[in-house]
PDB file of N, CA and C in Angstrom:
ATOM      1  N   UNK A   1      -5.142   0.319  -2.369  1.00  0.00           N
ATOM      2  CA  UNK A   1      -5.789   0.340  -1.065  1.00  0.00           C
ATOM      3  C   UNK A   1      -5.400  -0.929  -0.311  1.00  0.00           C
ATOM      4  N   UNK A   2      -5.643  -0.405   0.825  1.00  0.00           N
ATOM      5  CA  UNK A   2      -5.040  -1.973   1.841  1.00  0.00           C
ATOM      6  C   UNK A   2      -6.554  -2.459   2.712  1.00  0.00           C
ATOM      7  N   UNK A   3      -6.641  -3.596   3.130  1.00  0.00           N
ATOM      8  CA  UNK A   3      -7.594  -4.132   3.997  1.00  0.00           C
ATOM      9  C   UNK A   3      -7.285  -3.941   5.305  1.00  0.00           C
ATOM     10  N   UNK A   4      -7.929  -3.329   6.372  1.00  0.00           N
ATOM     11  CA  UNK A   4      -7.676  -3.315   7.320  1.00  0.00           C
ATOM     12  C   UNK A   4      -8.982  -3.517   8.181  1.00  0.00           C
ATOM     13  N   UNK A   5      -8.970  -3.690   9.483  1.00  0.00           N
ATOM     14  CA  UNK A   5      -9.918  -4.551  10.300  1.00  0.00           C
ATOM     15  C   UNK A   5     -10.102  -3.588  11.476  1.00  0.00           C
ATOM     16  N   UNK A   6     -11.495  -2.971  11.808  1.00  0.00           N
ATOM     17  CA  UNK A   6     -11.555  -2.212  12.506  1.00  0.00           C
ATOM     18  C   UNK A   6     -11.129  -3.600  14.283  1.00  0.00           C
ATOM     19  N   UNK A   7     -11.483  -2.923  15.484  1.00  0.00           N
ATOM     20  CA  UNK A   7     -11.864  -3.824  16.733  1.00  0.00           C
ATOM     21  C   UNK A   7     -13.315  -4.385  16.683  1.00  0.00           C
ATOM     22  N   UNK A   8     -14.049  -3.822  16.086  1.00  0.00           N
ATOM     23  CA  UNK A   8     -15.707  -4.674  16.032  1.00  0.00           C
ATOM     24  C   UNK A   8     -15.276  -5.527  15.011  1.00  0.00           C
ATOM     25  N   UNK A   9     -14.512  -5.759  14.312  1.00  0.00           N
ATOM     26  CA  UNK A   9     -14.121  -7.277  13.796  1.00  0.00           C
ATOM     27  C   UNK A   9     -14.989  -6.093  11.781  1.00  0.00           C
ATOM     28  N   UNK A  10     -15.242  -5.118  11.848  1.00  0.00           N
ATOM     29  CA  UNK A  10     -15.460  -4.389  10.746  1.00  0.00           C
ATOM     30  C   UNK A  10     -14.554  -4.111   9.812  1.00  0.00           C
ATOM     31  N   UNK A  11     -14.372  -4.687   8.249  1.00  0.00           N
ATOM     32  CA  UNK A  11     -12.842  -4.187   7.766  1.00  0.00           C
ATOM     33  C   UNK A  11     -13.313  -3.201   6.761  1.00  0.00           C
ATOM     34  N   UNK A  12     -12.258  -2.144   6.201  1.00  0.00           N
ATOM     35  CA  UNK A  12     -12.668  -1.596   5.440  1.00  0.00           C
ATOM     36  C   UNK A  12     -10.761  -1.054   4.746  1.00  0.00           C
ATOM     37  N   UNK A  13     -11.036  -0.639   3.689  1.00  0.00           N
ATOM     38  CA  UNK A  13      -9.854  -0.442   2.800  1.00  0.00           C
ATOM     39  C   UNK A  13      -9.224   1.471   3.119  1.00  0.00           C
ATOM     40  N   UNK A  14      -8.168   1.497   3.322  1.00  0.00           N
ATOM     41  CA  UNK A  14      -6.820   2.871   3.447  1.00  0.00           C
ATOM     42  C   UNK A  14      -6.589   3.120   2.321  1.00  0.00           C
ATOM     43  N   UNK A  15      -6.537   3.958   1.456  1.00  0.00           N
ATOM     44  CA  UNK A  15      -5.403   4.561   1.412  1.00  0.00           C
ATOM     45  C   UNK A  15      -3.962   4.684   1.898  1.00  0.00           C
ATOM     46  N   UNK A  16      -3.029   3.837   1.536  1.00  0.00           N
ATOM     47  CA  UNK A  16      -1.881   3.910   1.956  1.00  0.00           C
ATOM     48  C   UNK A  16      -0.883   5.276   2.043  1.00  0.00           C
ATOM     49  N   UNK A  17      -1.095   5.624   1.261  1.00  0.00           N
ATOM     50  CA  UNK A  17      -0.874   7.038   0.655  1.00  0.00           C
ATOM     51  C   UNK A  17      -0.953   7.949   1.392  1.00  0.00           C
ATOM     52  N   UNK A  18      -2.530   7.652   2.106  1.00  0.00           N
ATOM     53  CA  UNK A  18      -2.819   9.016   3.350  1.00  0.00           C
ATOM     54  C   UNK A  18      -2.706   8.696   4.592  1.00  0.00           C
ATOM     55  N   UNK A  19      -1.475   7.517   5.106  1.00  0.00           N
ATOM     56  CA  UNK A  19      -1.141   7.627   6.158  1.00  0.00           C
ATOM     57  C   UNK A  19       0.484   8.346   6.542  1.00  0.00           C
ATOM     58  N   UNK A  20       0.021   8.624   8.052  1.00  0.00           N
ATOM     59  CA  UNK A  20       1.306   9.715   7.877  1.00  0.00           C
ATOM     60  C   UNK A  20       2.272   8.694   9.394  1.00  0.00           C
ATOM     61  N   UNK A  21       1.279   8.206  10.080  1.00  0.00           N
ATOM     62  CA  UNK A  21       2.450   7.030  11.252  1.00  0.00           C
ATOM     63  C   UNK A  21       1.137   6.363  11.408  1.00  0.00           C
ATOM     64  N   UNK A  22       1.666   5.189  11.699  1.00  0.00           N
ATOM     65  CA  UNK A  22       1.402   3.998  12.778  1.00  0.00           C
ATOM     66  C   UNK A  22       1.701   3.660  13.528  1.00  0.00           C
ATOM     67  N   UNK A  23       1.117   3.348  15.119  1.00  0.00           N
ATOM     68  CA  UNK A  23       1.381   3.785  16.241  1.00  0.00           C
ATOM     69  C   UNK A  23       0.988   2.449  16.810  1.00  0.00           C
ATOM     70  N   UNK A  24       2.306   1.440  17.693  1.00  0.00           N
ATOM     71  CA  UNK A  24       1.633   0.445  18.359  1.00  0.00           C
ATOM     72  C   UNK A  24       1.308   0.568  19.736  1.00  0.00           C
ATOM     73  N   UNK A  25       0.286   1.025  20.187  1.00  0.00           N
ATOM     74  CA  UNK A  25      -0.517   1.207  21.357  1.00  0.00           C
ATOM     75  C   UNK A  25      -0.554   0.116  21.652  1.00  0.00           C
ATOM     76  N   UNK A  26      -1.683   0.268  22.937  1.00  0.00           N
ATOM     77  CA  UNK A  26      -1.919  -1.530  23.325  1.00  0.00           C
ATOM     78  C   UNK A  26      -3.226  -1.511  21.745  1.00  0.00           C
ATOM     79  N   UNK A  27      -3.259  -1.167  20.904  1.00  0.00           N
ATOM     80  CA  UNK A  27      -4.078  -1.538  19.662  1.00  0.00           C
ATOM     81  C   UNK A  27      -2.941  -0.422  18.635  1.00  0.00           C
ATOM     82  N   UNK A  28      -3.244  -0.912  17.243  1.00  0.00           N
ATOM     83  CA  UNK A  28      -2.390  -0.100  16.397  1.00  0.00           C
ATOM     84  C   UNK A  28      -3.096   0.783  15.842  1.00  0.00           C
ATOM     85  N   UNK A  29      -3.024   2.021  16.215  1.00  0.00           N
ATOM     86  CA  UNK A  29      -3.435   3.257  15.759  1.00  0.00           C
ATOM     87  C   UNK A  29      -3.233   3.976  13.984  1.00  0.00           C
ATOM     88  N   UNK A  30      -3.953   4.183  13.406  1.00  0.00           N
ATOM     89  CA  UNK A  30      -3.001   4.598  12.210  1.00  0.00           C
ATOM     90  C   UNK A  30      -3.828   6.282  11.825  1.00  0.00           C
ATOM     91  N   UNK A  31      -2.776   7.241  11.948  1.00  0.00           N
ATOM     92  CA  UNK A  31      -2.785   8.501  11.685  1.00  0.00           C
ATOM     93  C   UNK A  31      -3.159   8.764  10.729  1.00  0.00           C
ATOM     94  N   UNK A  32      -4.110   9.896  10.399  1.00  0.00           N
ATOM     95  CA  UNK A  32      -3.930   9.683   8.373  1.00  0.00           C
ATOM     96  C   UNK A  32      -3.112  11.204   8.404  1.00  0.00           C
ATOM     97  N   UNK A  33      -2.718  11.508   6.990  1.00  0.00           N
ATOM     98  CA  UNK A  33      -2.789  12.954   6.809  1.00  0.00           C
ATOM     99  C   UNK A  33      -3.478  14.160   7.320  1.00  0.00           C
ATOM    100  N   UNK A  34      -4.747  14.036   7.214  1.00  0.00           N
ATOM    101  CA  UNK A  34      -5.713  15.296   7.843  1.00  0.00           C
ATOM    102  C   UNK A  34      -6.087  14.918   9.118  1.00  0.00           C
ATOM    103  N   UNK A  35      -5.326  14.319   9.968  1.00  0.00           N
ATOM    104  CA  UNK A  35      -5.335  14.113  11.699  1.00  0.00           C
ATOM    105  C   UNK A  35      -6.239  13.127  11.827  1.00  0.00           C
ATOM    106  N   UNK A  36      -6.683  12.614  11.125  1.00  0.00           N
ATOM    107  CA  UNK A  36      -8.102  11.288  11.520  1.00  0.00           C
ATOM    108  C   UNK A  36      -7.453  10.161  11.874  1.00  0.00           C
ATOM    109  N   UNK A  37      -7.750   9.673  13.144  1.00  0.00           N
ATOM    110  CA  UNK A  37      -7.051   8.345  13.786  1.00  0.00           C
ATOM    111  C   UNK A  37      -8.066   7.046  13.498  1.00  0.00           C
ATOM    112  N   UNK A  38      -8.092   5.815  13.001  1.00  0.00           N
ATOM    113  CA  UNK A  38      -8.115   4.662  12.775  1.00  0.00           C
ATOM    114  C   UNK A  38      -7.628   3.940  13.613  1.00  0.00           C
ATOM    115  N   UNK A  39      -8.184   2.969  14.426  1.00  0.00           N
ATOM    116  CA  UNK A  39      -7.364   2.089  15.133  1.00  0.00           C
ATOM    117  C   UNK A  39      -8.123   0.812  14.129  1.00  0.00           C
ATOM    118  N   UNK A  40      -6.821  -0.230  14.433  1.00  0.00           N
ATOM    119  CA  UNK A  40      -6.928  -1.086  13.868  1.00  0.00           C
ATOM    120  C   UNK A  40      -6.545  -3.076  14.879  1.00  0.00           C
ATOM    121  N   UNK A  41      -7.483  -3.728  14.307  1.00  0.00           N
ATOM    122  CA  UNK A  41      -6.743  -4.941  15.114  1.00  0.00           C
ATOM    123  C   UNK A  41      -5.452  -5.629  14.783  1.00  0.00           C
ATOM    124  N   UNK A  42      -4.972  -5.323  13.013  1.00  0.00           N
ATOM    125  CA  UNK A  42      -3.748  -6.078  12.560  1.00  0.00           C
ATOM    126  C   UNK A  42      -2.423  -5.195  13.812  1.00  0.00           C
ATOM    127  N   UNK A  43      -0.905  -5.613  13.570  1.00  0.00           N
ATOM    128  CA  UNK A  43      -0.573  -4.806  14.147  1.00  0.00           C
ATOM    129  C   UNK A  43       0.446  -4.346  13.067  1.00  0.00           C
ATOM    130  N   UNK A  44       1.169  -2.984  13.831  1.00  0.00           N
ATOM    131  CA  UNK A  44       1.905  -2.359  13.323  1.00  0.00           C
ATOM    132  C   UNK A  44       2.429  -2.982  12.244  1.00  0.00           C
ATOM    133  N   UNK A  45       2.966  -3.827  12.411  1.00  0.00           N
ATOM    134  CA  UNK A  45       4.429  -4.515  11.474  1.00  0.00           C
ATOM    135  C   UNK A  45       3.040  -5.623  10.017  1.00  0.00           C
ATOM    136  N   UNK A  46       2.008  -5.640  10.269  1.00  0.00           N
ATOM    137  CA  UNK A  46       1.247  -6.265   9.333  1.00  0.00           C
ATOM    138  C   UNK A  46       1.056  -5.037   8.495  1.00  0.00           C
ATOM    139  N   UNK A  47       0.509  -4.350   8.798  1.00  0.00           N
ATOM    140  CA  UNK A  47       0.068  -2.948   8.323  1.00  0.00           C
ATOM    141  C   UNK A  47       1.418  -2.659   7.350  1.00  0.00           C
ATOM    142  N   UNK A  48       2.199  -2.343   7.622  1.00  0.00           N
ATOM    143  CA  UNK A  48       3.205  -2.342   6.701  1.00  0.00           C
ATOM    144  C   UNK A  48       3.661  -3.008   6.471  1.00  0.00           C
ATOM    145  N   UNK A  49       3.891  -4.540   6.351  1.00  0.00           N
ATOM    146  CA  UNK A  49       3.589  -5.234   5.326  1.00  0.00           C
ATOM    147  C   UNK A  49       2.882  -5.216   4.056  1.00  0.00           C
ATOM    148  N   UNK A  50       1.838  -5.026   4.479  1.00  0.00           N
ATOM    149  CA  UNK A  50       0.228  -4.962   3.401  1.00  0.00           C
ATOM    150  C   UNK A  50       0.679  -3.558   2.697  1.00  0.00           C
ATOM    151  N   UNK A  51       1.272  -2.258   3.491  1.00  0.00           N
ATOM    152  CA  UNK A  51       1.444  -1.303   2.496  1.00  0.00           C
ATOM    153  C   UNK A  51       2.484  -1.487   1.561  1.00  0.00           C
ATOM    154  N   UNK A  52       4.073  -2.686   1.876  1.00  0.00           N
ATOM    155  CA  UNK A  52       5.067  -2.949   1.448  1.00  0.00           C
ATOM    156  C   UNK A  52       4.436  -3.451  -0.051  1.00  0.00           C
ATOM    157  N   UNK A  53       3.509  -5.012   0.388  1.00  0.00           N
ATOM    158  CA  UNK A  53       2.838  -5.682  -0.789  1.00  0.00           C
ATOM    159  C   UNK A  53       2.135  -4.447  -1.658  1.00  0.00           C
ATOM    160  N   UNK A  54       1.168  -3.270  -1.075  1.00  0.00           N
ATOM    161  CA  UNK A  54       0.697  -2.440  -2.297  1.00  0.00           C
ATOM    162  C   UNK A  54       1.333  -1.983  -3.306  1.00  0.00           C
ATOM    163  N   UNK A  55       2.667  -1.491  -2.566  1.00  0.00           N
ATOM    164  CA  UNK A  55       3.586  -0.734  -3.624  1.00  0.00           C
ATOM    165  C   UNK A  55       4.192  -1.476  -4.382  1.00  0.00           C
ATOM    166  N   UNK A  56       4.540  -2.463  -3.731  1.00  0.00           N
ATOM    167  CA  UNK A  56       5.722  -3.514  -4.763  1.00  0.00           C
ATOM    168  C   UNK A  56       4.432  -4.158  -5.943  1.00  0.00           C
ATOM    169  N   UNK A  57       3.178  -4.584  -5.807  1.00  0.00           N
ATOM    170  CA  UNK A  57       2.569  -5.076  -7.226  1.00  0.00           C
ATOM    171  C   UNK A  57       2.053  -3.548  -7.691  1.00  0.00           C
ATOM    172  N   UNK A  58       1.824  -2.265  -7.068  1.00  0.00           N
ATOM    173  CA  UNK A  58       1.884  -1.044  -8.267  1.00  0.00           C
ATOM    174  C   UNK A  58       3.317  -0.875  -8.987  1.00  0.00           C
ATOM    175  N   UNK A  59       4.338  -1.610  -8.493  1.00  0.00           N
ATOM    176  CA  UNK A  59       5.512  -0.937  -9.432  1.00  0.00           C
ATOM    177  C   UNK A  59       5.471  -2.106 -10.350  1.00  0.00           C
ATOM    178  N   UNK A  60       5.673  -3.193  -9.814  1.00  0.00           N
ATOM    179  CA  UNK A  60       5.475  -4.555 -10.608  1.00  0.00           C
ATOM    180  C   UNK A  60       4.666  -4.311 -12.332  1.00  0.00           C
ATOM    181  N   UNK A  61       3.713  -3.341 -11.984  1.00  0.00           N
ATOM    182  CA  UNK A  61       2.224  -3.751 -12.744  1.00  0.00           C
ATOM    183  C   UNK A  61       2.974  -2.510 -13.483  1.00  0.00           C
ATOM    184  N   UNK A  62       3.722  -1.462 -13.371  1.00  0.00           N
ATOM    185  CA  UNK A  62       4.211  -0.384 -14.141  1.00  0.00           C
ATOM    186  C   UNK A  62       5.737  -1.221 -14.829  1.00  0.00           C
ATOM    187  N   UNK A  63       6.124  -1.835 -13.976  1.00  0.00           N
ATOM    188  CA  UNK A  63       7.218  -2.491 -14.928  1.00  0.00           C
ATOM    189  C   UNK A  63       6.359  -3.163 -16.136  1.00  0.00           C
ATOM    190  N   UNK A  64       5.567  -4.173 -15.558  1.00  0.00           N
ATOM    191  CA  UNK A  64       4.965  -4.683 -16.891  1.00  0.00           C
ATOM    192  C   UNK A  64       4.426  -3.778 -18.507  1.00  0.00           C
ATOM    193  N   UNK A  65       3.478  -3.185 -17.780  1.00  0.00           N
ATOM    194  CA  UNK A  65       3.202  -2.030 -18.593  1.00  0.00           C
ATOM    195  C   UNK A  65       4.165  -1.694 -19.851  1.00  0.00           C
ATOM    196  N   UNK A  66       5.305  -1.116 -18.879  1.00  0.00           N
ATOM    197  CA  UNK A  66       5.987  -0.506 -19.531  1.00  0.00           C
ATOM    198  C   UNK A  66       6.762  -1.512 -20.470  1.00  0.00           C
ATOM    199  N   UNK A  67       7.301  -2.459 -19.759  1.00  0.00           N
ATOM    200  CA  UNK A  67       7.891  -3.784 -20.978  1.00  0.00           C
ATOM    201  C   UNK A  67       6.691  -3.693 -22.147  1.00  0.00           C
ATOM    202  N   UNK A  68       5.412  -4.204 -21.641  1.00  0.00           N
ATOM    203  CA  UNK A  68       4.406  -4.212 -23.271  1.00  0.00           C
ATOM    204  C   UNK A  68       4.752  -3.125 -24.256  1.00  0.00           C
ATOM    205  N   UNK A  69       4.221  -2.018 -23.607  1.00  0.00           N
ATOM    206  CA  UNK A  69       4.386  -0.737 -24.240  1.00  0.00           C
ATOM    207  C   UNK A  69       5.851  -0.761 -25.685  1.00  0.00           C
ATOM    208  N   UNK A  70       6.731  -1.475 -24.639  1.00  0.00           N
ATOM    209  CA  UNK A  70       8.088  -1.340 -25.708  1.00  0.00           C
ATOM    210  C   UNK A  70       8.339  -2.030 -26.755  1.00  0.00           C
ATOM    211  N   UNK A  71       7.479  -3.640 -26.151  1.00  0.00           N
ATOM    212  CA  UNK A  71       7.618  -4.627 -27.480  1.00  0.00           C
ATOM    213  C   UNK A  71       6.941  -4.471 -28.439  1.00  0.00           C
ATOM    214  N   UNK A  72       5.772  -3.486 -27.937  1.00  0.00           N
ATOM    215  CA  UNK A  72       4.770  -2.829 -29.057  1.00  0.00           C
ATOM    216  C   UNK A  72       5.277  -2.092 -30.123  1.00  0.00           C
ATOM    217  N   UNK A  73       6.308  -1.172 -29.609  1.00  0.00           N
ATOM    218  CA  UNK A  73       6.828  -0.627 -30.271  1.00  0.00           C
ATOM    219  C   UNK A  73       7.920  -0.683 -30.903  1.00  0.00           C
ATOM    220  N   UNK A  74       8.834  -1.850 -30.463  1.00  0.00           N
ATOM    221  CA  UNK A  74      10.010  -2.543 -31.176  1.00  0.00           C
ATOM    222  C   UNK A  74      11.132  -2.736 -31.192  1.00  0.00           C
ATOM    223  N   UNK A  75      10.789  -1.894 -29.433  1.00  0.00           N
ATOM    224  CA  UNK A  75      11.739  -1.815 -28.445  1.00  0.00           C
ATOM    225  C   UNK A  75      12.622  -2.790 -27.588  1.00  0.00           C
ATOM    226  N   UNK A  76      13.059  -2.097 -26.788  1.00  0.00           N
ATOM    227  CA  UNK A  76      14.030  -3.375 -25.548  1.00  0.00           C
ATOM    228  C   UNK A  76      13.520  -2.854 -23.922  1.00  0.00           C
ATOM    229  N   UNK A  77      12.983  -3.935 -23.461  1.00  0.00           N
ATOM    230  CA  UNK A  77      12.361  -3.059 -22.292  1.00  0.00           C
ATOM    231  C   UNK A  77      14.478  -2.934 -21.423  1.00  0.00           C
ATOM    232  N   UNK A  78      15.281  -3.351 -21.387  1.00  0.00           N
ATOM    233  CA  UNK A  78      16.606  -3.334 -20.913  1.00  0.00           C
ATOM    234  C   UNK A  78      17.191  -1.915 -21.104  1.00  0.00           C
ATOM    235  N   UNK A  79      15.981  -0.920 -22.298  1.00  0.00           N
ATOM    236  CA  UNK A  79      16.667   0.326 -23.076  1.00  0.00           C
ATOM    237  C   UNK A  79      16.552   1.239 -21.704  1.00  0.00           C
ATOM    238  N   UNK A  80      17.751   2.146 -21.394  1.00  0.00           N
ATOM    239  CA  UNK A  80      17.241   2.737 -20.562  1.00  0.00           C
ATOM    240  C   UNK A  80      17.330   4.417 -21.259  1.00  0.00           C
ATOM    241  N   UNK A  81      16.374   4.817 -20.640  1.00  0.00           N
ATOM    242  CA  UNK A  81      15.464   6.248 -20.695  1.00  0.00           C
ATOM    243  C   UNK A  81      16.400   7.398 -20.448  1.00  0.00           C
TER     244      UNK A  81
END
């Protein structure tokens, strides 16, 4: 989930996942999947940022994972699949 900041200065956390565009209006709009609009005070290019940072420490945290997983087992995390 990402932090985002309503205009009453209210933040609350996305789903990155269930956005489908972000839109820089004179405020940044963010679309979800099932048509529900969010406007937001960060702008466009923060917003994806923050979704860039979600994904890169979920893959991060699956690389790790997966390295443990291998030394557990007696493996080479370098082995490829």
């Amino acid at each position: 989930m990402i932090l985002v900041t309503r205009l009453n200065q209210q933040s609350f956390h996305v789903n990155p996942d269930l956005i489908k565009t972000i839109e820089q209006l004179p405020h940044t709009v963010l679309t979800l999947i099932n048509g529900e609009k969010l406007v937001a005070r960060e702008s466009a290019e923060e917003i994806i940022a923050r979704i860039t940072a979600f994904r890169r420490n979920l893959l991060e945290g699956l690389q790790s994972a997966r390295e443990t997983s291998l030394r557990q087992a007696g493996g080479s995390s370098s082995t490829l699949d």
